[in-house]
N, C-alpha and C. Protein backbone atom coordinates (compact mmCIF):
# COMPACT_ATOMS: atom_id res chain seq x y z
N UNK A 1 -48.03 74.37 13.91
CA UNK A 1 -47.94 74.03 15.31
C UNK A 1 -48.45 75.16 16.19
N UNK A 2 -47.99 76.31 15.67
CA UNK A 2 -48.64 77.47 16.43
C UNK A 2 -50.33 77.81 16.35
N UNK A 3 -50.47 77.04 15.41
CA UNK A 3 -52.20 77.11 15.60
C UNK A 3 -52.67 76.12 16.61
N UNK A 4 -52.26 75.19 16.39
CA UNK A 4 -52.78 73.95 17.42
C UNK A 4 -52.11 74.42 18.99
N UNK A 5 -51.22 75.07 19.58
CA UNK A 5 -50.75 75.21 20.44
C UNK A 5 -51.85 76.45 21.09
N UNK A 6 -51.59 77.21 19.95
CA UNK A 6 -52.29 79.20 20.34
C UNK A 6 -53.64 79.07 20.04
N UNK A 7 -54.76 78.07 19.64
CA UNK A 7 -55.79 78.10 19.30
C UNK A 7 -56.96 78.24 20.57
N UNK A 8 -57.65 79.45 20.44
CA UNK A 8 -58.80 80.02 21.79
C UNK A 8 -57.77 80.35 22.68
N UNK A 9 -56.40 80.13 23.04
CA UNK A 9 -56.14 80.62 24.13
C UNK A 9 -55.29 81.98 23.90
N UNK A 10 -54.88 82.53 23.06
CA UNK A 10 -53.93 83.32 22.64
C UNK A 10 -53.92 84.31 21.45
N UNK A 11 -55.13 84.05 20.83
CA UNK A 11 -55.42 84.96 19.33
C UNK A 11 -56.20 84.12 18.14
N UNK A 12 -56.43 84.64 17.77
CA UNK A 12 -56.82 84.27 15.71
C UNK A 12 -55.59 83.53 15.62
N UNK A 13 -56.36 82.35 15.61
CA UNK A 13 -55.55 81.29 14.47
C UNK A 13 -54.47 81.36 13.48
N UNK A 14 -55.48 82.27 12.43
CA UNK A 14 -55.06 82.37 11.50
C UNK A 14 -53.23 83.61 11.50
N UNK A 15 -53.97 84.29 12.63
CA UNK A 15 -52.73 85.23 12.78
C UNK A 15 -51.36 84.39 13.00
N UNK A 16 -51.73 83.71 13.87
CA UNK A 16 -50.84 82.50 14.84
C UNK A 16 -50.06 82.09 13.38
N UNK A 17 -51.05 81.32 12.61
CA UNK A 17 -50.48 80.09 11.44
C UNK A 17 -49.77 81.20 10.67
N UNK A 18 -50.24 82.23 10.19
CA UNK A 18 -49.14 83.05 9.06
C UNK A 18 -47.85 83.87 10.28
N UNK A 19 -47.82 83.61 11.16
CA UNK A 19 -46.43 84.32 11.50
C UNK A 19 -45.87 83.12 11.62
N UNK A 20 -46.41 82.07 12.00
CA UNK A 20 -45.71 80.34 12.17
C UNK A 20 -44.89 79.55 11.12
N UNK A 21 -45.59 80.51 9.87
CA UNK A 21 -45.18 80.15 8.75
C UNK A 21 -44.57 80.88 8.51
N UNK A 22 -44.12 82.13 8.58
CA UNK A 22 -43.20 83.16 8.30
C UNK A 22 -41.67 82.73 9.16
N UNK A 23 -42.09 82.43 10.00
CA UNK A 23 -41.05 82.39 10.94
C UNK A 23 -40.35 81.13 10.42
N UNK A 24 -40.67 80.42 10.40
CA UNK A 24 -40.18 78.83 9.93
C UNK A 24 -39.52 79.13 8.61
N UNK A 25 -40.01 79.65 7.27
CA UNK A 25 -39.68 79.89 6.36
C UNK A 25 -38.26 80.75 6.33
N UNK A 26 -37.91 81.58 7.62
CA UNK A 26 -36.59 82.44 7.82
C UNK A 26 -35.78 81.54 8.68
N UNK A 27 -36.57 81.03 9.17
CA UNK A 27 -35.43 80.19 10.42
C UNK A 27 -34.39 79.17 9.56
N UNK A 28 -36.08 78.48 8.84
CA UNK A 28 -35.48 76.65 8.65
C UNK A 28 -34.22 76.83 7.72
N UNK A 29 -33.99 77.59 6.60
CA UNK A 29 -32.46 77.65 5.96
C UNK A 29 -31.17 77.75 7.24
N UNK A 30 -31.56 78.38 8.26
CA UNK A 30 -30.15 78.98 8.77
C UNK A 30 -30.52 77.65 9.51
N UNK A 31 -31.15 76.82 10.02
CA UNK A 31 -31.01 75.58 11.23
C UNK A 31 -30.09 74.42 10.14
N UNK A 32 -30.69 74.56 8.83
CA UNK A 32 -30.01 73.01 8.29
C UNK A 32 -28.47 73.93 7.90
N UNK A 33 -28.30 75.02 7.54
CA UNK A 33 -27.02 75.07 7.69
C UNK A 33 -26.10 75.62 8.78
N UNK A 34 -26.44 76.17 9.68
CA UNK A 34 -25.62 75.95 10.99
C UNK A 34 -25.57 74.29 11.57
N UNK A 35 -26.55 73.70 11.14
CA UNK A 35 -26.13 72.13 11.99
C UNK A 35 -25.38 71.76 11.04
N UNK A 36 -24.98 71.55 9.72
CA UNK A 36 -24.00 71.11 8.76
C UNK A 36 -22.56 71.67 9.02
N UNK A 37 -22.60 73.14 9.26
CA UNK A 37 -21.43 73.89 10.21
C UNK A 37 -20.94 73.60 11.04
N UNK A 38 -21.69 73.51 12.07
CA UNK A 38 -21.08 73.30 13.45
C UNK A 38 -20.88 71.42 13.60
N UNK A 39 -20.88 70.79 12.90
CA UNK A 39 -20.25 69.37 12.21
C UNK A 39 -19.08 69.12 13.42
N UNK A 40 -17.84 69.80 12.71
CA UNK A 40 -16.71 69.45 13.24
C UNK A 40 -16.26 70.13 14.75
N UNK A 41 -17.29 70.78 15.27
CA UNK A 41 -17.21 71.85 16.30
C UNK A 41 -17.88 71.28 17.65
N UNK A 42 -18.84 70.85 17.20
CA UNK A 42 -19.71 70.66 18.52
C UNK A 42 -20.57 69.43 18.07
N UNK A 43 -20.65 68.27 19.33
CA UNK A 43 -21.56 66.97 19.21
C UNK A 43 -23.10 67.11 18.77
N UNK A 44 -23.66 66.25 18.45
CA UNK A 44 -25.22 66.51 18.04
C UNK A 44 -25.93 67.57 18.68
N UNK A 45 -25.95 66.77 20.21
CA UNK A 45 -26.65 66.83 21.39
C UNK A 45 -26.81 68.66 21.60
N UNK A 46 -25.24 68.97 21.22
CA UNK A 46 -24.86 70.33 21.66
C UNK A 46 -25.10 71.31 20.69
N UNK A 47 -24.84 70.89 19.18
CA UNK A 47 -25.69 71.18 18.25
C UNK A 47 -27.07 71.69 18.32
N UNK A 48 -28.06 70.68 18.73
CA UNK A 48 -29.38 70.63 18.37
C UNK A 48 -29.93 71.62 19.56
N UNK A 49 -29.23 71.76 20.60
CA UNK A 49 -30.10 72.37 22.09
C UNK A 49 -29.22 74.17 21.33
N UNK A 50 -28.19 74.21 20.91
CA UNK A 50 -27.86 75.42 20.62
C UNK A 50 -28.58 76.11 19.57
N UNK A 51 -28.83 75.26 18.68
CA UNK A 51 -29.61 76.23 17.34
C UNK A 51 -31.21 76.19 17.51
N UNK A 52 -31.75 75.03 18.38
CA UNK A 52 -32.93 75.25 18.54
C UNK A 52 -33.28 76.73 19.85
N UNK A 53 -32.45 76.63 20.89
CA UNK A 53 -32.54 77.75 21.15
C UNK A 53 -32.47 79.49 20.38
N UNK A 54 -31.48 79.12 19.61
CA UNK A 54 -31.50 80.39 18.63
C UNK A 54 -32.61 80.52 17.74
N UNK A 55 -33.47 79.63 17.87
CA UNK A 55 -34.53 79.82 16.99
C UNK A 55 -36.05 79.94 17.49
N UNK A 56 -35.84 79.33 18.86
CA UNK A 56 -36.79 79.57 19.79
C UNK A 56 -37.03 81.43 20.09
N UNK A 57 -35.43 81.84 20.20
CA UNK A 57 -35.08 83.37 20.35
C UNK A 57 -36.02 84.12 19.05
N UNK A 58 -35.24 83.64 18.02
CA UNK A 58 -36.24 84.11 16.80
C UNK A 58 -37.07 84.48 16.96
N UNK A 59 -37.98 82.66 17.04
CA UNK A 59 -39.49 83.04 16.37
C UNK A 59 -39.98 83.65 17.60
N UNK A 60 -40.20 83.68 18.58
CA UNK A 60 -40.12 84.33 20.03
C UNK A 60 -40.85 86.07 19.57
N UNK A 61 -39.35 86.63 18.75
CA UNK A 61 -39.51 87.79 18.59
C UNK A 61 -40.74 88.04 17.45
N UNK A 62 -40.76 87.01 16.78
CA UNK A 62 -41.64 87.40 15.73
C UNK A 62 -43.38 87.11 16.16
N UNK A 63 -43.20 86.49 16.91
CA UNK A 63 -44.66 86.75 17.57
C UNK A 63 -45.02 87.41 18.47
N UNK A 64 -43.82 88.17 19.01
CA UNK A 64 -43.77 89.53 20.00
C UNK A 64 -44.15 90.59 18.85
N UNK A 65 -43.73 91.03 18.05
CA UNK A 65 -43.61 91.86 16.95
C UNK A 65 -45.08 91.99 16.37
N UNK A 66 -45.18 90.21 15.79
CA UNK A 66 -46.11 89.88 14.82
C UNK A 66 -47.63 90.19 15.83
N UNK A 67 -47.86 89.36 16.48
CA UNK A 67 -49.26 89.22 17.28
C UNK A 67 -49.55 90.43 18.44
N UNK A 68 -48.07 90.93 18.86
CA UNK A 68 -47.79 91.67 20.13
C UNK A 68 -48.19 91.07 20.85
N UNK A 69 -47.53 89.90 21.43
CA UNK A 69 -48.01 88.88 22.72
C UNK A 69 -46.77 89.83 23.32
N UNK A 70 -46.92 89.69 24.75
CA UNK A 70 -46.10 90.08 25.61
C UNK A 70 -44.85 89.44 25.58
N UNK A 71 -43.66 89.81 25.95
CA UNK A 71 -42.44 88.90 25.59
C UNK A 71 -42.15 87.46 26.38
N UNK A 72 -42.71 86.86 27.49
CA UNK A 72 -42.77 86.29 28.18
C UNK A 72 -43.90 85.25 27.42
N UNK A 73 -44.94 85.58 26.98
CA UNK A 73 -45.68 84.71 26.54
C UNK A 73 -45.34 84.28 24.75
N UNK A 74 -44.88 85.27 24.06
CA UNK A 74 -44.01 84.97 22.88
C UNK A 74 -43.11 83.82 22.88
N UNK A 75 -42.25 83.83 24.46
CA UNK A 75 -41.04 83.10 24.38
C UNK A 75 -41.80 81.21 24.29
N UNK A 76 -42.84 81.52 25.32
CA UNK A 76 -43.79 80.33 25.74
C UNK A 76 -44.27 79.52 24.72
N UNK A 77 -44.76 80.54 23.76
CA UNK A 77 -45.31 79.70 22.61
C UNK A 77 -44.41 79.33 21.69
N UNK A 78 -42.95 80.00 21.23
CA UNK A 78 -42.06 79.74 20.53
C UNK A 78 -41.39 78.11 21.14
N UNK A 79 -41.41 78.50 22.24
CA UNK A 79 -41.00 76.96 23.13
C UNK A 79 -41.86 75.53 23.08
N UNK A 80 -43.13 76.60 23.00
CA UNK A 80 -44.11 74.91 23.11
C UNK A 80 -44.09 74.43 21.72
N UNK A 81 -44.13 75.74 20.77
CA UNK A 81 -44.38 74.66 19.06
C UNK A 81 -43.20 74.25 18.62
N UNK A 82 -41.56 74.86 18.85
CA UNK A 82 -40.63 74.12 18.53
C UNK A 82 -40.42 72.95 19.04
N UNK A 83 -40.97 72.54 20.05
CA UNK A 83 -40.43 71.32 21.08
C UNK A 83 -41.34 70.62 20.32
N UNK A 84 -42.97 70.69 20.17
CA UNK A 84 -43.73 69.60 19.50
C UNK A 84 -43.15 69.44 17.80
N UNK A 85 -42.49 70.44 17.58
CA UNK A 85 -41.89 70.16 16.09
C UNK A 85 -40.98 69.30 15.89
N UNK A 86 -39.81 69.53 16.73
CA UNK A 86 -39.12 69.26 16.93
C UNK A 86 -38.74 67.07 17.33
N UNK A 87 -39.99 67.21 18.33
CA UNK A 87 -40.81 66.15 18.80
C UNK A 87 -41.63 65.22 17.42
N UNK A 88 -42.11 65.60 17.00
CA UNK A 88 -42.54 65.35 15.48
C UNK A 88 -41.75 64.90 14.53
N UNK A 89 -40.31 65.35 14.30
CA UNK A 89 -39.25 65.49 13.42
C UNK A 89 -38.45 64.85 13.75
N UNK A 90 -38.62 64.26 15.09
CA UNK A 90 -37.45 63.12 15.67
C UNK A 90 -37.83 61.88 15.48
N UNK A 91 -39.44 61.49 15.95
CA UNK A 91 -40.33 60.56 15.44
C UNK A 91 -40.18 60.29 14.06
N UNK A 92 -40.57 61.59 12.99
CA UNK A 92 -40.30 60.63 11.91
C UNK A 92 -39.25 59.89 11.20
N UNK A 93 -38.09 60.53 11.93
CA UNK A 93 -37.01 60.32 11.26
C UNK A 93 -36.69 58.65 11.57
N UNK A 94 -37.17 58.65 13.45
CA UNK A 94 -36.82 56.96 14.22
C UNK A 94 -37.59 56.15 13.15
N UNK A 95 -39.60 56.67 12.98
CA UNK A 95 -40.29 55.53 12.14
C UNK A 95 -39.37 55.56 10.54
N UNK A 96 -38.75 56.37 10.10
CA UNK A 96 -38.56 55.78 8.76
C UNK A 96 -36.82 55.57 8.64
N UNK A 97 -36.34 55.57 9.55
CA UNK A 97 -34.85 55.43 9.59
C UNK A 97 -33.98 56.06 8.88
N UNK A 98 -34.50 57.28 9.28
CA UNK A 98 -33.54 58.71 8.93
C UNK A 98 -32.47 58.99 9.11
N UNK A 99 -32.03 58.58 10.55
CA UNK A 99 -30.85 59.26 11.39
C UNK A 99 -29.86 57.45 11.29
């Protein structure tokens, strides 16, 4: 997602796709088990806006770190590819009757 989002406007691609993939690869364990956690604690809704923010925070940093985008524009792109992921992952779940 970070290639298609960051592509000509923001860096090498390729830089984009291997921190996109790095980042996802550290995140995605702690998202499916904090949402299995926080179960009996907190509703979906409140769930899903809490850990996706914590992960927005994340990957945020890792393309501050990784690419050295400025922190403001790190946060931007962490925001735009989780939301289309995110966006993506909700879709498939409605087309194949996931949820």
């Amino acid at each position: 997602m970070a290639v298609i989002v960051g592509y000509g406007w923001w860096g090498h691609p390729y830089t984009l796709a291997m921190i996109a993939i790095a980042a996802t690869l550290i995140t995605h364990p702690f998202v499916w088990f904090l949402f299995a956690a926080g179960e009996g604690y907190l509703n979906y809704g409140l769930r899903l806006v809490f850990i996706e923010l914590l992960v927005v925070g994340v990957e945020a940093v890792a393309f501050h770190w990784g690419a050295r985008y400025p922190l403001r524009r790190s946060v931007l792109l962490s925001l735009l590819t989780n939301s289309a992921s995110l966006l993506v992952g909700k879709l498939i779940f409605q087309v194949f009757g996931c949820e």
